[in-house]
C-alpha atoms as a PDB file:
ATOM      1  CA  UNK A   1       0.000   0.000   0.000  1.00  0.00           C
ATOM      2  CA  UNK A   2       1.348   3.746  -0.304  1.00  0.00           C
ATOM      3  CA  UNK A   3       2.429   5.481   2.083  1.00  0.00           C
ATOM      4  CA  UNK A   4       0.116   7.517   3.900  1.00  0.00           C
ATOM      5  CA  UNK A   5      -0.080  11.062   3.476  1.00  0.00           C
ATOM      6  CA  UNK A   6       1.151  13.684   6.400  1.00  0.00           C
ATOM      7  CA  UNK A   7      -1.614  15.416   8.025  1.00  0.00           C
ATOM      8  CA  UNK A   8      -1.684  19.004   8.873  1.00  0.00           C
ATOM      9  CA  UNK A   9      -2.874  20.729  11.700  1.00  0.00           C
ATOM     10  CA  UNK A  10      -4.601  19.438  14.531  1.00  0.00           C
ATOM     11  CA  UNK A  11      -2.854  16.599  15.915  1.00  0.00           C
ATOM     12  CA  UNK A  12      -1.523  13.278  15.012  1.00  0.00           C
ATOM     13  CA  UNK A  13      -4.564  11.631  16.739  1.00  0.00           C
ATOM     14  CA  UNK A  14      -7.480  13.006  14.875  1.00  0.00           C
ATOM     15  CA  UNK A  15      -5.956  13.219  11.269  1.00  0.00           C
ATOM     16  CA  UNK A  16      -5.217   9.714  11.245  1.00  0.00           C
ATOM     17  CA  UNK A  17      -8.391   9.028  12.413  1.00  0.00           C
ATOM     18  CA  UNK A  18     -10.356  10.687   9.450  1.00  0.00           C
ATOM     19  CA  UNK A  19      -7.532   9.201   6.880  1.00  0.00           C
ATOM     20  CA  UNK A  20      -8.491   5.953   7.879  1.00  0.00           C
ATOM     21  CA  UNK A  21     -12.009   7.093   7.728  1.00  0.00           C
ATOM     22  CA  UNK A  22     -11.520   8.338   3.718  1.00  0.00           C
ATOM     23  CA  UNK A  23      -9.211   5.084   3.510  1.00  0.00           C
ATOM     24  CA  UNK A  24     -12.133   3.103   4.660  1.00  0.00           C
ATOM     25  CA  UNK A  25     -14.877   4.723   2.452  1.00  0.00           C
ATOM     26  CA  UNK A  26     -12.552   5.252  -0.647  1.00  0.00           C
ATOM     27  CA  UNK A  27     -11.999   1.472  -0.030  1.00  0.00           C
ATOM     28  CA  UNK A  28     -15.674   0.546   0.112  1.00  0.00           C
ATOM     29  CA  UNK A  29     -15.901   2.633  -3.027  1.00  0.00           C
ATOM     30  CA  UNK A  30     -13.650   0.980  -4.803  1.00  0.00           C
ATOM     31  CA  UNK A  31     -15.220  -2.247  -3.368  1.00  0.00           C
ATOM     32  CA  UNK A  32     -18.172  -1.036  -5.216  1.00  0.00           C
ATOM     33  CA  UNK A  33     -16.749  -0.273  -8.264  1.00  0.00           C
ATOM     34  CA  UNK A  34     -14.685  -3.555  -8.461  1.00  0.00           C
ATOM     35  CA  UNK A  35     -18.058  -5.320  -7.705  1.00  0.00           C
ATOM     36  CA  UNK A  36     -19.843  -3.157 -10.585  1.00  0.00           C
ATOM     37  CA  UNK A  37     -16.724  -4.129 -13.137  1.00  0.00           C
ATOM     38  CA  UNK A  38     -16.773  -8.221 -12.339  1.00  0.00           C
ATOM     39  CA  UNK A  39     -20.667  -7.800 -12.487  1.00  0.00           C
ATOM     40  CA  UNK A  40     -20.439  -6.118 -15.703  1.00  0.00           C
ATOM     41  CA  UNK A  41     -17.120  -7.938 -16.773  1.00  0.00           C
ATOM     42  CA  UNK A  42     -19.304 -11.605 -16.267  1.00  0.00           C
ATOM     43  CA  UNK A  43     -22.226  -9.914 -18.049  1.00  0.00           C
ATOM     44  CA  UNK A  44     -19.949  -9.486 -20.506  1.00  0.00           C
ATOM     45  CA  UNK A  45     -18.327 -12.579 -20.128  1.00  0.00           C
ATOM     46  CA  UNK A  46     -21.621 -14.299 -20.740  1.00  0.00           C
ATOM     47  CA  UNK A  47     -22.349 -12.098 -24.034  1.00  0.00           C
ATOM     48  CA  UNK A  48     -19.094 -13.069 -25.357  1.00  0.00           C
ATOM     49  CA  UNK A  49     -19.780 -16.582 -24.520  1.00  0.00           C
ATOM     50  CA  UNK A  50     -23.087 -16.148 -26.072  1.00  0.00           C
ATOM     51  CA  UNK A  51     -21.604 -14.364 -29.324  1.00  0.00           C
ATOM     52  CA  UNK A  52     -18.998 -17.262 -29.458  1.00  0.00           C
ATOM     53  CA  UNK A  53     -22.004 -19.382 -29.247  1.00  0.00           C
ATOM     54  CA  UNK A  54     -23.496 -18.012 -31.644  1.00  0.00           C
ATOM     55  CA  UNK A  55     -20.635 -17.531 -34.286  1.00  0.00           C
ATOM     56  CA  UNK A  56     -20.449 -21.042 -33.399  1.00  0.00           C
ATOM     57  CA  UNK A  57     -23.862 -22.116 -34.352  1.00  0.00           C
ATOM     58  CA  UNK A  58     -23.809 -19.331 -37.480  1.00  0.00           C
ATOM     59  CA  UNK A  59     -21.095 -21.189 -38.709  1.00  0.00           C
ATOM     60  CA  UNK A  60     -22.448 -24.879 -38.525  1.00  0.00           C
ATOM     61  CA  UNK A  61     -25.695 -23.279 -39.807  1.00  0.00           C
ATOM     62  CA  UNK A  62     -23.287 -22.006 -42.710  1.00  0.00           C
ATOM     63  CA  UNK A  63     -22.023 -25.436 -43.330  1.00  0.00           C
ATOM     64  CA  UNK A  64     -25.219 -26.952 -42.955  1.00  0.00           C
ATOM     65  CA  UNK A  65     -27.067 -24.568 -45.677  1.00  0.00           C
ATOM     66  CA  UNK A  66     -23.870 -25.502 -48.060  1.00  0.00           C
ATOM     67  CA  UNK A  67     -24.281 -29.183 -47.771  1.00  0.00           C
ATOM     68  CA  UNK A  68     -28.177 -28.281 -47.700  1.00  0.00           C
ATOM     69  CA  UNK A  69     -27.364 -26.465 -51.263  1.00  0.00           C
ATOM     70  CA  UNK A  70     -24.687 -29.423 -52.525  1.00  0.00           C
ATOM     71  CA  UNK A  71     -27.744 -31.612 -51.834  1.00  0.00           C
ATOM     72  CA  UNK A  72     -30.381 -29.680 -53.502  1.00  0.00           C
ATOM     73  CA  UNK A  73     -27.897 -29.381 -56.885  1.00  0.00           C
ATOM     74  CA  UNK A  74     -27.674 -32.629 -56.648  1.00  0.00           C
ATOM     75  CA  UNK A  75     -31.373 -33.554 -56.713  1.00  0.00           C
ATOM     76  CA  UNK A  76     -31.636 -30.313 -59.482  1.00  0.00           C
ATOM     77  CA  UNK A  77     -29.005 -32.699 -61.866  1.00  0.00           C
ATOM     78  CA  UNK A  78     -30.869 -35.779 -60.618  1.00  0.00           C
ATOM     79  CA  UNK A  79     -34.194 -34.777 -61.569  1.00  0.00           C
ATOM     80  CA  UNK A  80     -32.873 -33.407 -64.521  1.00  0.00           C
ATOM     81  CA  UNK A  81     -31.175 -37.143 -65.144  1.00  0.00           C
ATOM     82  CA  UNK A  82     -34.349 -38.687 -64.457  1.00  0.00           C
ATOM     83  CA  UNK A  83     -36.485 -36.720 -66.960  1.00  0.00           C
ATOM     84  CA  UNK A  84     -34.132 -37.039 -69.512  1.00  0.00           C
ATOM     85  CA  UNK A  85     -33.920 -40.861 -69.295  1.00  0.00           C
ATOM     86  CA  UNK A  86     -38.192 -40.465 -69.223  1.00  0.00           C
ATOM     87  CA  UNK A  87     -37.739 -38.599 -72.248  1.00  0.00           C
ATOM     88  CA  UNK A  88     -35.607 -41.410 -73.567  1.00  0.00           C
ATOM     89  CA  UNK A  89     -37.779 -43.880 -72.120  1.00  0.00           C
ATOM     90  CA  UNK A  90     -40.638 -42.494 -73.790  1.00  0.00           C
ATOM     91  CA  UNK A  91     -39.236 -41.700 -77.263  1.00  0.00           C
ATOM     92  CA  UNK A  92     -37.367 -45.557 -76.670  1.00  0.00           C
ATOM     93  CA  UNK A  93     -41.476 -46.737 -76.740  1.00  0.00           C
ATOM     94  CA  UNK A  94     -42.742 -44.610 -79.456  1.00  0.00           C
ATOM     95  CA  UNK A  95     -39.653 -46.165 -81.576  1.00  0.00           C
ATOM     96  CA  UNK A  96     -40.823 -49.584 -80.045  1.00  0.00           C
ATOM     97  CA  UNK A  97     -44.055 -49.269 -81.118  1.00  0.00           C
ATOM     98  CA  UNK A  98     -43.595 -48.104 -84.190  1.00  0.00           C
ATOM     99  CA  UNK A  99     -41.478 -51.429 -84.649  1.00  0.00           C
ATOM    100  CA  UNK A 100     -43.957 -53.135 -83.535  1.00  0.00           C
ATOM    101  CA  UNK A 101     -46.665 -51.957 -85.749  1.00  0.00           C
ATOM    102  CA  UNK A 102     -44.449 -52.042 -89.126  1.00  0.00           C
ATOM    103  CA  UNK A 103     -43.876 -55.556 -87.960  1.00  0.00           C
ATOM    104  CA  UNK A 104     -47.461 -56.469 -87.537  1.00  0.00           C
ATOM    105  CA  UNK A 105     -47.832 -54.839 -91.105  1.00  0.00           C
ATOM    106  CA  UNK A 106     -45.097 -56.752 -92.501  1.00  0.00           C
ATOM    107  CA  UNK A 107     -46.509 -59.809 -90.873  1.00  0.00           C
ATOM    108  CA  UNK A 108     -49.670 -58.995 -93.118  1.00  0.00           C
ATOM    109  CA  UNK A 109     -47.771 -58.513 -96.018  1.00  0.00           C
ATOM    110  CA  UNK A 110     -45.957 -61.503 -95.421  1.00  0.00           C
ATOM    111  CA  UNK A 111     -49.034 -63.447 -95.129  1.00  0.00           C
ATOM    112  CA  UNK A 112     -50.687 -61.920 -98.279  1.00  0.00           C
ATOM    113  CA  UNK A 113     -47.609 -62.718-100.041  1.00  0.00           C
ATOM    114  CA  UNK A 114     -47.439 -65.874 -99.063  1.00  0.00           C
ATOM    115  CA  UNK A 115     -51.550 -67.061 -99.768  1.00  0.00           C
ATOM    116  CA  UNK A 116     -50.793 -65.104-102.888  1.00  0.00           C
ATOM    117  CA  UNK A 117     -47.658 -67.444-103.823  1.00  0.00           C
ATOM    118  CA  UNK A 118     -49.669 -70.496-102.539  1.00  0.00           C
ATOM    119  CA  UNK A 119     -52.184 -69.380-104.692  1.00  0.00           C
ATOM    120  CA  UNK A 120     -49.970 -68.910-107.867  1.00  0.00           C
ATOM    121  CA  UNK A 121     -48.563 -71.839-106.804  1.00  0.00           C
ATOM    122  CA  UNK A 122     -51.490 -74.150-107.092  1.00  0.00           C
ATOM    123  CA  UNK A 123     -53.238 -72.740-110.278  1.00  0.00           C
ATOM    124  CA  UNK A 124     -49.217 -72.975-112.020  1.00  0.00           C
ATOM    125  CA  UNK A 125     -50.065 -76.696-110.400  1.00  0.00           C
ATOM    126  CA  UNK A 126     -53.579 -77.088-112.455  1.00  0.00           C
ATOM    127  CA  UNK A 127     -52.083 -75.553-115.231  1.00  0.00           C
ATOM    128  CA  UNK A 128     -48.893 -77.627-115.723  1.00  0.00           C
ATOM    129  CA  UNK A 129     -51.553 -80.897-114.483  1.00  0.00           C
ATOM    130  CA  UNK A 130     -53.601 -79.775-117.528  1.00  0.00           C
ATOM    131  CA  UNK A 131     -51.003 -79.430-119.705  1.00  0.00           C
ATOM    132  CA  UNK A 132     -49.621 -82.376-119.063  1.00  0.00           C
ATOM    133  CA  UNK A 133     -53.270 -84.366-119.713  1.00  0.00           C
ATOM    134  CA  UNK A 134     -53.075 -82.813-122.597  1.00  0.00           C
ATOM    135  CA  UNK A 135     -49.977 -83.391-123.727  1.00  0.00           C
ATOM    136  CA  UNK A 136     -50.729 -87.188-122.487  1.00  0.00           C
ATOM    137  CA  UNK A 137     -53.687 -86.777-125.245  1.00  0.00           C
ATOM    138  CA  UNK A 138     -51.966 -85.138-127.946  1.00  0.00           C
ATOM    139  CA  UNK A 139     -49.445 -87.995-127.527  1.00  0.00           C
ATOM    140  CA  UNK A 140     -52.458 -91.041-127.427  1.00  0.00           C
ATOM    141  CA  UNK A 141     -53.951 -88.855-130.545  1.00  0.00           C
ATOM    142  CA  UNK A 142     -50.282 -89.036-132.094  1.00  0.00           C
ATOM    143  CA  UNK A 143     -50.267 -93.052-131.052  1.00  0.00           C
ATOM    144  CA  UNK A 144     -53.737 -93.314-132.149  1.00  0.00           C
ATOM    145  CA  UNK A 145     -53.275 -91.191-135.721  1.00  0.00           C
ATOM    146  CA  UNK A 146     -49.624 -93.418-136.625  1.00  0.00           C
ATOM    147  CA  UNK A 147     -51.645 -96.525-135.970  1.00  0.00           C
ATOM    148  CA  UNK A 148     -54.297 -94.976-137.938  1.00  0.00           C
ATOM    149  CA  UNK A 149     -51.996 -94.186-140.832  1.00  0.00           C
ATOM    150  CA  UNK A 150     -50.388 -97.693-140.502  1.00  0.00           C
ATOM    151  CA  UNK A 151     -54.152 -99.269-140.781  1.00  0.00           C
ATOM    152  CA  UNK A 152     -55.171 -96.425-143.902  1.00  0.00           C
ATOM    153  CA  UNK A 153     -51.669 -97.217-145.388  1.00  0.00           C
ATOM    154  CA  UNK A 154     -52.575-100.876-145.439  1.00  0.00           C
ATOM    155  CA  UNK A 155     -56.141-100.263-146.541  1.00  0.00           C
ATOM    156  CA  UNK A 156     -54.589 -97.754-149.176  1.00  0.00           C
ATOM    157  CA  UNK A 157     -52.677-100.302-150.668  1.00  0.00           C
ATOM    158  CA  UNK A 158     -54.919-103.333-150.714  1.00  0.00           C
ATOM    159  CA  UNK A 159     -57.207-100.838-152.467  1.00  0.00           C
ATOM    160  CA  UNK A 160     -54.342 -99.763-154.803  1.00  0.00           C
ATOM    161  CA  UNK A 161     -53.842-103.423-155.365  1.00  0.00           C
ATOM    162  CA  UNK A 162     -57.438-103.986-156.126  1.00  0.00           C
ATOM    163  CA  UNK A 163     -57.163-101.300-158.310  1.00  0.00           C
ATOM    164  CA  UNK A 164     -54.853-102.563-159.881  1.00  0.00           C
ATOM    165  CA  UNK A 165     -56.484-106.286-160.141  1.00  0.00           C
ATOM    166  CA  UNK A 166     -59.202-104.587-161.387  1.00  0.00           C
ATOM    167  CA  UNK A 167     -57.931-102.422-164.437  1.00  0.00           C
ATOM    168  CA  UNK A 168     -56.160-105.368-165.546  1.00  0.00           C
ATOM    169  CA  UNK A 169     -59.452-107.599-165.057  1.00  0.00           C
ATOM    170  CA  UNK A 170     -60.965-104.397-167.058  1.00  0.00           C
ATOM    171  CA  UNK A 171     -58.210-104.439-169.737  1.00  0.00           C
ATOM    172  CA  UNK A 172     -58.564-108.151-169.840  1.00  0.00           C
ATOM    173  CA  UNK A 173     -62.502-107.917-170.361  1.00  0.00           C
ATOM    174  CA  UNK A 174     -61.999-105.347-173.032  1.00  0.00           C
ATOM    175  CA  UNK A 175     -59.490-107.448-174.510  1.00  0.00           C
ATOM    176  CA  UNK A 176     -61.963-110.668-174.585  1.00  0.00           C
ATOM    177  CA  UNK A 177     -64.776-108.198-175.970  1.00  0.00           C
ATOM    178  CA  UNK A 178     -63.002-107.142-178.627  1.00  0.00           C
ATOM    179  CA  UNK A 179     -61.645-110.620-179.947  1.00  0.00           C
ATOM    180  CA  UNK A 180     -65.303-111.635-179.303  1.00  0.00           C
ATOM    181  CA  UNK A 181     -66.644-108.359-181.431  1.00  0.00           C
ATOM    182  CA  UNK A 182     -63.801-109.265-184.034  1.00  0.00           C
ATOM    183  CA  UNK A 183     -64.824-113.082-184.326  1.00  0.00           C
ATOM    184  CA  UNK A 184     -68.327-112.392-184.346  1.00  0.00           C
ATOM    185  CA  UNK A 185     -67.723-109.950-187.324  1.00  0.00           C
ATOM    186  CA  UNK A 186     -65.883-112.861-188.900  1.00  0.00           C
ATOM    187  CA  UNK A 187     -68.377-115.077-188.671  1.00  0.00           C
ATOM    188  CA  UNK A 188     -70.970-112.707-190.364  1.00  0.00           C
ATOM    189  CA  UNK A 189     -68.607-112.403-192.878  1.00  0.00           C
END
């Protein structure tokens, strides 16, 4: 502590006595004051606690909003994943059912094609059947006309040979006639 100061005039006895008195009351002052500043120094104490707190929880709020944010980009390219593979999807069945209808129609063509060829098929059948009964009867007719000619060839020439039998019977009768004409003449002679 400093030293205390002299006092002057009156005595040793009563300036002592009011020092001690101003010591005394400038020490309950300061008492006061001290108890004022940790008061206010703890109120303090607690703000900056609170404030640290705070900075505390402003900065995990911070980190939560950017992993909040990463998360809701990553949903924005998700969803924007997922309707581009519905787009897909969907164009993916229009092309599949387009497929599936030019295949149906092919399957008709196909089908018409093919009773079509079966058809062809089967009248070329009749046809080449029918030409070959024909051909069967052109070929009897041929059989049938040769044996024909051999029969009219052998009745040709039995008549050619009667014919002939019968001009020289002829010539022979004309022959006899006329040596009969001749002797009759003769004998009217």
């Amino acid at each position: 502590p400093p030293p205390l100061p002299r006092q002057r005039g009156g005595g040793p006895r009563g300036g002592v006595k009011k020092e001690m008195g101003d010591m005394a009351s400038t020490l309950e002052a300061d008492k006061a004051a001290l108890a004022e500043m940790d008061e206010r120094l703890q109120s303090l104490r607690s703000k900056l606690d609170g404030l640290n707190k705070t900075d505390k929880d402003v900065h995990k709020l911070m980190k939560h909003l950017k992993e909040v944010e990463e998360h809701l980009l990553k949903l924005k390219s998700a969803n924007k994943e997922v309707k581009r593979l519905q787009t897909e999807a969907q164009e993916q069945e229009g092309a599949l059912r387009e497929l599936s209808t030019q295949e149906q129609s092919l399957k008709r063509q196909l089908h018409s094609a093919s009773a079509r060829a079966a058809e062809l098929e089967a009248r070329q059948r009749l046809k080449r059947e029918a030409a070959d009964r024909e051909m069967d009867r052109w070929r009897q007719a041929a059989v049938d006309a040769d044996k024909e000619n051999v029969q009219l060839s052998g009745e040709l020439e039995r008549m050619e040979e009667e014919r002939r039998h019968l001009e020289k019977r002829l010539l022979e009768v004309h022959s006899q006639e006329s040596q009969d004409v001749a002797k009759w003449e003769e004998e009217r002679e």
